[in-house]
PDB file of N, CA and C in Angstrom:
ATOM      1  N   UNK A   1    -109.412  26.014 -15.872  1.00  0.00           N
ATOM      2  CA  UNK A   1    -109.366  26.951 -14.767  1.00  0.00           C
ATOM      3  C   UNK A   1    -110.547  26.675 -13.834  1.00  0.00           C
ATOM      4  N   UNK A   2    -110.355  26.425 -12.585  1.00  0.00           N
ATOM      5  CA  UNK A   2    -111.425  26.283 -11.470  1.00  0.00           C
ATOM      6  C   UNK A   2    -111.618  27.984 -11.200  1.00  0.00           C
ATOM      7  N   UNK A   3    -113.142  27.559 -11.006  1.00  0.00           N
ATOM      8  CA  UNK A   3    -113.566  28.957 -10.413  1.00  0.00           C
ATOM      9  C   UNK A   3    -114.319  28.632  -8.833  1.00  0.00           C
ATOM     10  N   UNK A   4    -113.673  29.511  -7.842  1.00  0.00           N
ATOM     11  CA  UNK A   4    -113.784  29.470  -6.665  1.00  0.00           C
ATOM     12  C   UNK A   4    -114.583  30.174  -6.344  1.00  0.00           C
ATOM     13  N   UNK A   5    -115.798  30.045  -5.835  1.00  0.00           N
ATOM     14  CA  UNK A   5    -117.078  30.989  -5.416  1.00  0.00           C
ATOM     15  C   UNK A   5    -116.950  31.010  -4.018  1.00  0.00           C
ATOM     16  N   UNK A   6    -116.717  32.247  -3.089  1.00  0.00           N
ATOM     17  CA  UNK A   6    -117.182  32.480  -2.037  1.00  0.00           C
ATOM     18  C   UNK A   6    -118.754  33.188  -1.909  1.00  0.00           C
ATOM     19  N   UNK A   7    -119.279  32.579  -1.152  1.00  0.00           N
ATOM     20  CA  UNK A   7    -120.874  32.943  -1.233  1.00  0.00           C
ATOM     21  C   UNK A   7    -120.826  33.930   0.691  1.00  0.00           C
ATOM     22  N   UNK A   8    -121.266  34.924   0.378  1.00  0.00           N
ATOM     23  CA  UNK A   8    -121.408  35.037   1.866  1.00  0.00           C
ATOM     24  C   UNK A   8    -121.204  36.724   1.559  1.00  0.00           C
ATOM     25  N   UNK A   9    -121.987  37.617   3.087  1.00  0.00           N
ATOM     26  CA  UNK A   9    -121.714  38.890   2.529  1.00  0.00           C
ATOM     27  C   UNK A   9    -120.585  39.298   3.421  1.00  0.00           C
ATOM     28  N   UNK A  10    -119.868  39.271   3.418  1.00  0.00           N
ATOM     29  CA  UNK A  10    -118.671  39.908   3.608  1.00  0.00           C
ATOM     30  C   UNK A  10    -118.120  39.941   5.315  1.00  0.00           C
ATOM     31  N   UNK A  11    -118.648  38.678   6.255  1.00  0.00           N
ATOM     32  CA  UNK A  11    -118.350  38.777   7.535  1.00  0.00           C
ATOM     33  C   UNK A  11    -117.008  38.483   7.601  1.00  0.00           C
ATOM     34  N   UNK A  12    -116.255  38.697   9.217  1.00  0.00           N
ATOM     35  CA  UNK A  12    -115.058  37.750   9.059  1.00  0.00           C
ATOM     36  C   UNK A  12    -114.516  36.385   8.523  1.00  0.00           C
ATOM     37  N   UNK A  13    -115.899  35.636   9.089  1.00  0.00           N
ATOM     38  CA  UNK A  13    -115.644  34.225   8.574  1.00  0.00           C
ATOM     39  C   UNK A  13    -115.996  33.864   7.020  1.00  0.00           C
ATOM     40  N   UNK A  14    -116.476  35.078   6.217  1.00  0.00           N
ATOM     41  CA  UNK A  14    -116.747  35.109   4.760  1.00  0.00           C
ATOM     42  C   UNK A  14    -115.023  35.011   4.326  1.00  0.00           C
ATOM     43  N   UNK A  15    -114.543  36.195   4.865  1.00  0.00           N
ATOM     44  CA  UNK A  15    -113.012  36.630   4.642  1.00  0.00           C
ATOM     45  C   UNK A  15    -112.249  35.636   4.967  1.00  0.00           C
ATOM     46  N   UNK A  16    -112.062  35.058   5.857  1.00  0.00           N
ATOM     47  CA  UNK A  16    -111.566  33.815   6.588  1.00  0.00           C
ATOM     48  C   UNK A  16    -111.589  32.652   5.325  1.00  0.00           C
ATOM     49  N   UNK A  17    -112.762  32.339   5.015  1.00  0.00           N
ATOM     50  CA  UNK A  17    -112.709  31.347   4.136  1.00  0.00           C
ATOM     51  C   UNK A  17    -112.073  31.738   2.811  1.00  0.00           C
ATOM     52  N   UNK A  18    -112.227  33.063   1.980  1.00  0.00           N
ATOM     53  CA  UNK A  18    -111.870  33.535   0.678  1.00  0.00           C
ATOM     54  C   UNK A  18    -110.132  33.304   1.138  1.00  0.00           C
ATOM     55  N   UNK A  19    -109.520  33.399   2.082  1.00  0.00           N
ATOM     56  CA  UNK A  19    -108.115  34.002   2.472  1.00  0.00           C
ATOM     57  C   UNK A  19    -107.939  32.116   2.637  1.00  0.00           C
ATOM     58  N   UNK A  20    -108.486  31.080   2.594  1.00  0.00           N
ATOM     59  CA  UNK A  20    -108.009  30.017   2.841  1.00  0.00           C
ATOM     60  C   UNK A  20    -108.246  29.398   1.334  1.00  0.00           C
ATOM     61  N   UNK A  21    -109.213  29.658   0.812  1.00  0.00           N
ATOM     62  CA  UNK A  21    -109.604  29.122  -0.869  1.00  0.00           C
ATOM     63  C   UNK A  21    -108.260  29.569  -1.312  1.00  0.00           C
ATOM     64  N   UNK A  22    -107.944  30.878  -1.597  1.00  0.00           N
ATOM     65  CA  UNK A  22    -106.965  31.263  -2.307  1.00  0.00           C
ATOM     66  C   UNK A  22    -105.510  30.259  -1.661  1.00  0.00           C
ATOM     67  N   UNK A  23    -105.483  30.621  -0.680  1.00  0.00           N
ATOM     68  CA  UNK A  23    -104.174  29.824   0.031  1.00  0.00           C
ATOM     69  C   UNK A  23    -104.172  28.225  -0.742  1.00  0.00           C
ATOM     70  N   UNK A  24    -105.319  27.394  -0.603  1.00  0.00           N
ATOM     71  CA  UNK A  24    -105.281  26.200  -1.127  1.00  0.00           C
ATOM     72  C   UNK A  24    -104.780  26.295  -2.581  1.00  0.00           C
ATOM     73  N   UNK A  25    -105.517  27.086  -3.404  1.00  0.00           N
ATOM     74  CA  UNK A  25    -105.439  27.329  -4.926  1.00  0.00           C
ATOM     75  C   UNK A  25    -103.914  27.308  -5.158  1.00  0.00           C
ATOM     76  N   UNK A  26    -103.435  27.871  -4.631  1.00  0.00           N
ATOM     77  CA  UNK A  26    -102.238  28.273  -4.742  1.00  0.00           C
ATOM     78  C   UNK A  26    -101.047  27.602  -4.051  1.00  0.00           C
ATOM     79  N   UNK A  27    -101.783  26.682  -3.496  1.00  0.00           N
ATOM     80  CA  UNK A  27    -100.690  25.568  -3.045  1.00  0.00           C
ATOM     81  C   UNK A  27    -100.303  24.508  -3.609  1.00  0.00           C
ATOM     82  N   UNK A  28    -102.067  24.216  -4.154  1.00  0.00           N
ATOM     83  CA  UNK A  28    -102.232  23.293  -5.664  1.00  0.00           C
ATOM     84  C   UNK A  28    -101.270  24.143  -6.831  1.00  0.00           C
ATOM     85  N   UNK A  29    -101.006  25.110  -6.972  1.00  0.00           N
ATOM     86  CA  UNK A  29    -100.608  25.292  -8.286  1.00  0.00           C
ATOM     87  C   UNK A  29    -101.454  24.921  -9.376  1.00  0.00           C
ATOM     88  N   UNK A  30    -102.667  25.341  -9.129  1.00  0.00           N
ATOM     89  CA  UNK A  30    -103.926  25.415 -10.313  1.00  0.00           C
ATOM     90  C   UNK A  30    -103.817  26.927 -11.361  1.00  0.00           C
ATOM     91  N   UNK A  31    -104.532  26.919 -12.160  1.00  0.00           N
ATOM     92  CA  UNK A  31    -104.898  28.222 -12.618  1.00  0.00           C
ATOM     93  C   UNK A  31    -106.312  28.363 -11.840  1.00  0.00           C
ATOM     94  N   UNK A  32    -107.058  29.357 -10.991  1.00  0.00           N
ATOM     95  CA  UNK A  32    -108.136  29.614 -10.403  1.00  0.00           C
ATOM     96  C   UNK A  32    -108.532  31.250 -10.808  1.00  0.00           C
ATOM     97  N   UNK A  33    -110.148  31.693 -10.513  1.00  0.00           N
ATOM     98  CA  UNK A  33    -110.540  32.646 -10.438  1.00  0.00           C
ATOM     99  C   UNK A  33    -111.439  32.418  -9.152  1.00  0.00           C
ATOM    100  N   UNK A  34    -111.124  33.648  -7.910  1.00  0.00           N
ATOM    101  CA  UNK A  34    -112.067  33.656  -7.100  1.00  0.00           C
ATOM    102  C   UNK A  34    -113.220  34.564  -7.104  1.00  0.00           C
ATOM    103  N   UNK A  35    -114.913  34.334  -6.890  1.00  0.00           N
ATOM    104  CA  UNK A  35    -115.692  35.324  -6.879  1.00  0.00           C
ATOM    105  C   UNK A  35    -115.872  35.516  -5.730  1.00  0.00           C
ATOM    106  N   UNK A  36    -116.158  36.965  -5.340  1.00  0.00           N
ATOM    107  CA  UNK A  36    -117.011  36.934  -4.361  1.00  0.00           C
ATOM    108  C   UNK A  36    -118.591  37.029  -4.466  1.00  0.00           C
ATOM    109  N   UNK A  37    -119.400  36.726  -4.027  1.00  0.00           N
ATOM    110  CA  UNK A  37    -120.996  36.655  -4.262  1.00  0.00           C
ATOM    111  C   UNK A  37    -121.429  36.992  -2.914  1.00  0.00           C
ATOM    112  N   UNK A  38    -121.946  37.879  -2.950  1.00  0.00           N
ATOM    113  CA  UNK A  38    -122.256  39.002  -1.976  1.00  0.00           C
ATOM    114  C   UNK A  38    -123.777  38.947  -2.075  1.00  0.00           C
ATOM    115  N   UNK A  39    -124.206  39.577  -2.730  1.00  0.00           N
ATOM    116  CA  UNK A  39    -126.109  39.575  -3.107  1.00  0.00           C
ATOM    117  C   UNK A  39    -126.290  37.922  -2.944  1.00  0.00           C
ATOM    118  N   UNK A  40    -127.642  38.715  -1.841  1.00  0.00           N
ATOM    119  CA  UNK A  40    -128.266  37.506  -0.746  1.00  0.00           C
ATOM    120  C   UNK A  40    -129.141  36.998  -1.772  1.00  0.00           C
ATOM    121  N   UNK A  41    -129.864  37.503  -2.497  1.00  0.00           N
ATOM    122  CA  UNK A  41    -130.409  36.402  -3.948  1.00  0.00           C
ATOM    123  C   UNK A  41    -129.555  35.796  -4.867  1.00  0.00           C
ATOM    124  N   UNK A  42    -128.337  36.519  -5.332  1.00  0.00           N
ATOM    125  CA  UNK A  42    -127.477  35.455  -5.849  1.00  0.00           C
ATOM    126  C   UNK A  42    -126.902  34.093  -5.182  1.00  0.00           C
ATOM    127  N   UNK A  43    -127.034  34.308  -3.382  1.00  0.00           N
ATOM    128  CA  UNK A  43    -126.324  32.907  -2.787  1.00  0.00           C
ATOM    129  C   UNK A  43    -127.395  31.927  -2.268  1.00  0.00           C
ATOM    130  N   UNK A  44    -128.805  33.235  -2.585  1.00  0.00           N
ATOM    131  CA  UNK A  44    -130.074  31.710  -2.615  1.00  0.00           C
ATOM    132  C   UNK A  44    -130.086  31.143  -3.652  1.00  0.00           C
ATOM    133  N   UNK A  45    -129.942  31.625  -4.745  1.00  0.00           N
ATOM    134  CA  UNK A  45    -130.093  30.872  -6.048  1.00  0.00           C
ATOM    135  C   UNK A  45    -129.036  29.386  -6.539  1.00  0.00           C
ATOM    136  N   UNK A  46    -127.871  29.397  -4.950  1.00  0.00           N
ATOM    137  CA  UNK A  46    -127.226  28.636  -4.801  1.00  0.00           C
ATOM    138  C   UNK A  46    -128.156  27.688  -3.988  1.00  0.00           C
ATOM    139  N   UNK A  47    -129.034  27.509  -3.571  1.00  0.00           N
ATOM    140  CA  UNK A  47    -129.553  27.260  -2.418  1.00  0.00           C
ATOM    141  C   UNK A  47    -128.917  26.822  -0.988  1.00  0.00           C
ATOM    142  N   UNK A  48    -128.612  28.038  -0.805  1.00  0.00           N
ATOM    143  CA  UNK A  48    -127.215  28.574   0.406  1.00  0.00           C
ATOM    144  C   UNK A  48    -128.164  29.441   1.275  1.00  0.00           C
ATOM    145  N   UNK A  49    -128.575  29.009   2.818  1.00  0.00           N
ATOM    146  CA  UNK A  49    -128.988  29.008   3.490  1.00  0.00           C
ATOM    147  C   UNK A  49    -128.352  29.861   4.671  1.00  0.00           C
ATOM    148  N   UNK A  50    -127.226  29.228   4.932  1.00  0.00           N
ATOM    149  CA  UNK A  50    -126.200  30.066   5.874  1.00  0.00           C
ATOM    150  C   UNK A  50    -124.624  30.494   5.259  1.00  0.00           C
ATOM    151  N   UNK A  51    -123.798  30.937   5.696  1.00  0.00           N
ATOM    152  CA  UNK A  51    -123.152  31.800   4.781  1.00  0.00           C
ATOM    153  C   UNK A  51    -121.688  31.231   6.336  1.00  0.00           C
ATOM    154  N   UNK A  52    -120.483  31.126   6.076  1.00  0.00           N
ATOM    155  CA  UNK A  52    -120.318  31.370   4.328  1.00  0.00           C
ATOM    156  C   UNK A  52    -120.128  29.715   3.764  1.00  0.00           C
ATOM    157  N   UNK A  53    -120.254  30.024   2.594  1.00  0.00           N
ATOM    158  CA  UNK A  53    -120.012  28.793   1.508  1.00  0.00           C
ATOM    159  C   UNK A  53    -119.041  29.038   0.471  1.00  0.00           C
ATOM    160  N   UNK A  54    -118.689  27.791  -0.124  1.00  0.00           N
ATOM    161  CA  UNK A  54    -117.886  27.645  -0.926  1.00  0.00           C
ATOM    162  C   UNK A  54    -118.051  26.699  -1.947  1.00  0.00           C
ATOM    163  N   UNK A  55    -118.610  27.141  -3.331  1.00  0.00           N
ATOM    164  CA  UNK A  55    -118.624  26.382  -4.088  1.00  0.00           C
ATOM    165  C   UNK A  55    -117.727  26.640  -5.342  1.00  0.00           C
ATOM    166  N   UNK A  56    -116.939  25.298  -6.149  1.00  0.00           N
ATOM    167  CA  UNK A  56    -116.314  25.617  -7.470  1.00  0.00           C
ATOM    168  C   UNK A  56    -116.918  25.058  -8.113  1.00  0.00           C
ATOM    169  N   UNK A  57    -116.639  25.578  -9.658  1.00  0.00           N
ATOM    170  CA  UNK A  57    -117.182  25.436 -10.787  1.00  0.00           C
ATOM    171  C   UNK A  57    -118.730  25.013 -10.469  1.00  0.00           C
ATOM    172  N   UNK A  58    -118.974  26.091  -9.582  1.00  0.00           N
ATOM    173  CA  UNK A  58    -121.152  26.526  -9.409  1.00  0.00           C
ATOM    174  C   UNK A  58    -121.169  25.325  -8.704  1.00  0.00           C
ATOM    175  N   UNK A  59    -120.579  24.118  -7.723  1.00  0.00           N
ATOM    176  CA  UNK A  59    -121.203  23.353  -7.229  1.00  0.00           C
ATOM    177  C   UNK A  59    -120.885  23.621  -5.496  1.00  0.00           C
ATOM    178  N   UNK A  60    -121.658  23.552  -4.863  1.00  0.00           N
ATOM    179  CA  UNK A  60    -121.369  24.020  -3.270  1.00  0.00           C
ATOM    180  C   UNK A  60    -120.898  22.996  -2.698  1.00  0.00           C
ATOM    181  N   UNK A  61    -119.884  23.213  -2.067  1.00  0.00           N
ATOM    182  CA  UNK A  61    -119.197  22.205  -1.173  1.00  0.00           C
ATOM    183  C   UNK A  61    -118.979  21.909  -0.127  1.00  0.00           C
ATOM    184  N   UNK A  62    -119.407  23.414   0.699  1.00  0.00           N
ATOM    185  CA  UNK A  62    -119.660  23.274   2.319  1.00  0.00           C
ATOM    186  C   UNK A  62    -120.391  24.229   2.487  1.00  0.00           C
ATOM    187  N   UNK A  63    -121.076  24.406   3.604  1.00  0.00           N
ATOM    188  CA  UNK A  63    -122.116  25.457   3.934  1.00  0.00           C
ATOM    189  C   UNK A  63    -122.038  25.525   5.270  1.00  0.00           C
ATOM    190  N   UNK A  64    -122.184  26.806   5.898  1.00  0.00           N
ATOM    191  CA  UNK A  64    -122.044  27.349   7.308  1.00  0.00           C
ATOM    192  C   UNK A  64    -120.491  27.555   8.122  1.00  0.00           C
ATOM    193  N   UNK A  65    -119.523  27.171   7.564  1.00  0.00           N
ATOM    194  CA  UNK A  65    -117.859  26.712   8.293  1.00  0.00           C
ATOM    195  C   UNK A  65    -117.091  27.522   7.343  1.00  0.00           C
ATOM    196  N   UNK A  66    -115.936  27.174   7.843  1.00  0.00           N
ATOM    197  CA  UNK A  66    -114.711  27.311   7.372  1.00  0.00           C
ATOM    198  C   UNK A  66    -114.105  26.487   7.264  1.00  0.00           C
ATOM    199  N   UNK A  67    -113.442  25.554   6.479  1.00  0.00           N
ATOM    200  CA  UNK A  67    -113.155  24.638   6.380  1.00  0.00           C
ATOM    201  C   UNK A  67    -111.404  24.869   6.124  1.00  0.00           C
ATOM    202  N   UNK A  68    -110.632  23.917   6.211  1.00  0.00           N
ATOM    203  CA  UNK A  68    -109.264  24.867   6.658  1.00  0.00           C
ATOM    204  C   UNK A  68    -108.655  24.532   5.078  1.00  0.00           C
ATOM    205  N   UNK A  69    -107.215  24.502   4.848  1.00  0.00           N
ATOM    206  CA  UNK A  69    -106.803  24.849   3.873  1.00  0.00           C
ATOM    207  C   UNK A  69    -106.684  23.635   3.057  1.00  0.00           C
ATOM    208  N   UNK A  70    -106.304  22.492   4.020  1.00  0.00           N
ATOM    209  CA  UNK A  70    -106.344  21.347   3.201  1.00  0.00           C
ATOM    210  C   UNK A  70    -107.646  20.778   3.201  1.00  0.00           C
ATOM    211  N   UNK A  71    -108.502  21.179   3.762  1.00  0.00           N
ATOM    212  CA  UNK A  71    -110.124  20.735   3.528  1.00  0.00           C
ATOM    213  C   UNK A  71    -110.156  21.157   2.200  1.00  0.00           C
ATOM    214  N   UNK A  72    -110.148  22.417   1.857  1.00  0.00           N
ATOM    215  CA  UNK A  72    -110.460  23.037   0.449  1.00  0.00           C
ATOM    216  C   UNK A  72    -109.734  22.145  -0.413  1.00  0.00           C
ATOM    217  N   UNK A  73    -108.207  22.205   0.000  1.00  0.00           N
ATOM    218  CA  UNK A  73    -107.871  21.193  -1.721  1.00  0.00           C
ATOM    219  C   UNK A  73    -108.446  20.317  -1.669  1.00  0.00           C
ATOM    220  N   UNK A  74    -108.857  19.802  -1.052  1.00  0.00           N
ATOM    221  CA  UNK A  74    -109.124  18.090  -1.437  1.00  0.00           C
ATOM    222  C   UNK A  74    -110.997  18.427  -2.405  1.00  0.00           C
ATOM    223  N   UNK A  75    -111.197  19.371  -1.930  1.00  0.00           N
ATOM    224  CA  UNK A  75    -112.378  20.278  -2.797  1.00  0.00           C
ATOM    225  C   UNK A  75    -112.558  20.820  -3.854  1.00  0.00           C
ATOM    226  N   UNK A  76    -110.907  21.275  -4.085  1.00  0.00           N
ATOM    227  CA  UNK A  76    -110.750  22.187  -5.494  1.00  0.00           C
ATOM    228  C   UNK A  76    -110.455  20.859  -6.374  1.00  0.00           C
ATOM    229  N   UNK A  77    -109.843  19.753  -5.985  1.00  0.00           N
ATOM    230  CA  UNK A  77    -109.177  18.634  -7.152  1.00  0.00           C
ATOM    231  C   UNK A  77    -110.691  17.765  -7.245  1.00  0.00           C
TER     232      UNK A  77
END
């Protein structure tokens, strides 16, 4: 099971990205869990600077964007 971390506190483009992770996940036909990570010390401890991000299984994969749906799969595999 991939676990999908959205890092970011909760702007549009936080939402934007969680609403495109899931879309990918689910296009893959993976088993996934998405978090959200909200607490601004939990997404430094990512060392996540600007928001939002997206990291699976704890590794960050983009920082500051949104990256669109097939950006993410090619992220989640």
């Amino acid at each position: 099971m991939r676990k999908i971390q959205i890092l970011g506190t909760g702007c549009p483009k936080c939402k934007k990205l969680a609403e495109n992770a899931e879309a990918a996940a689910k296009e893959l036909a993976i088993e996934y869990e998405i978090e959200k990570v909200t607490d601004i010390s939990e997404i430094m401890k990512f060392g996540v600077m600007m928001t939002p991000a997206l990291a699976v299984d704890g590794e960050v994969k983009i920082v500051g964007k949104v990256p669109s749906v097939e950006e993410i799969k090619g992220m989640i595999t």
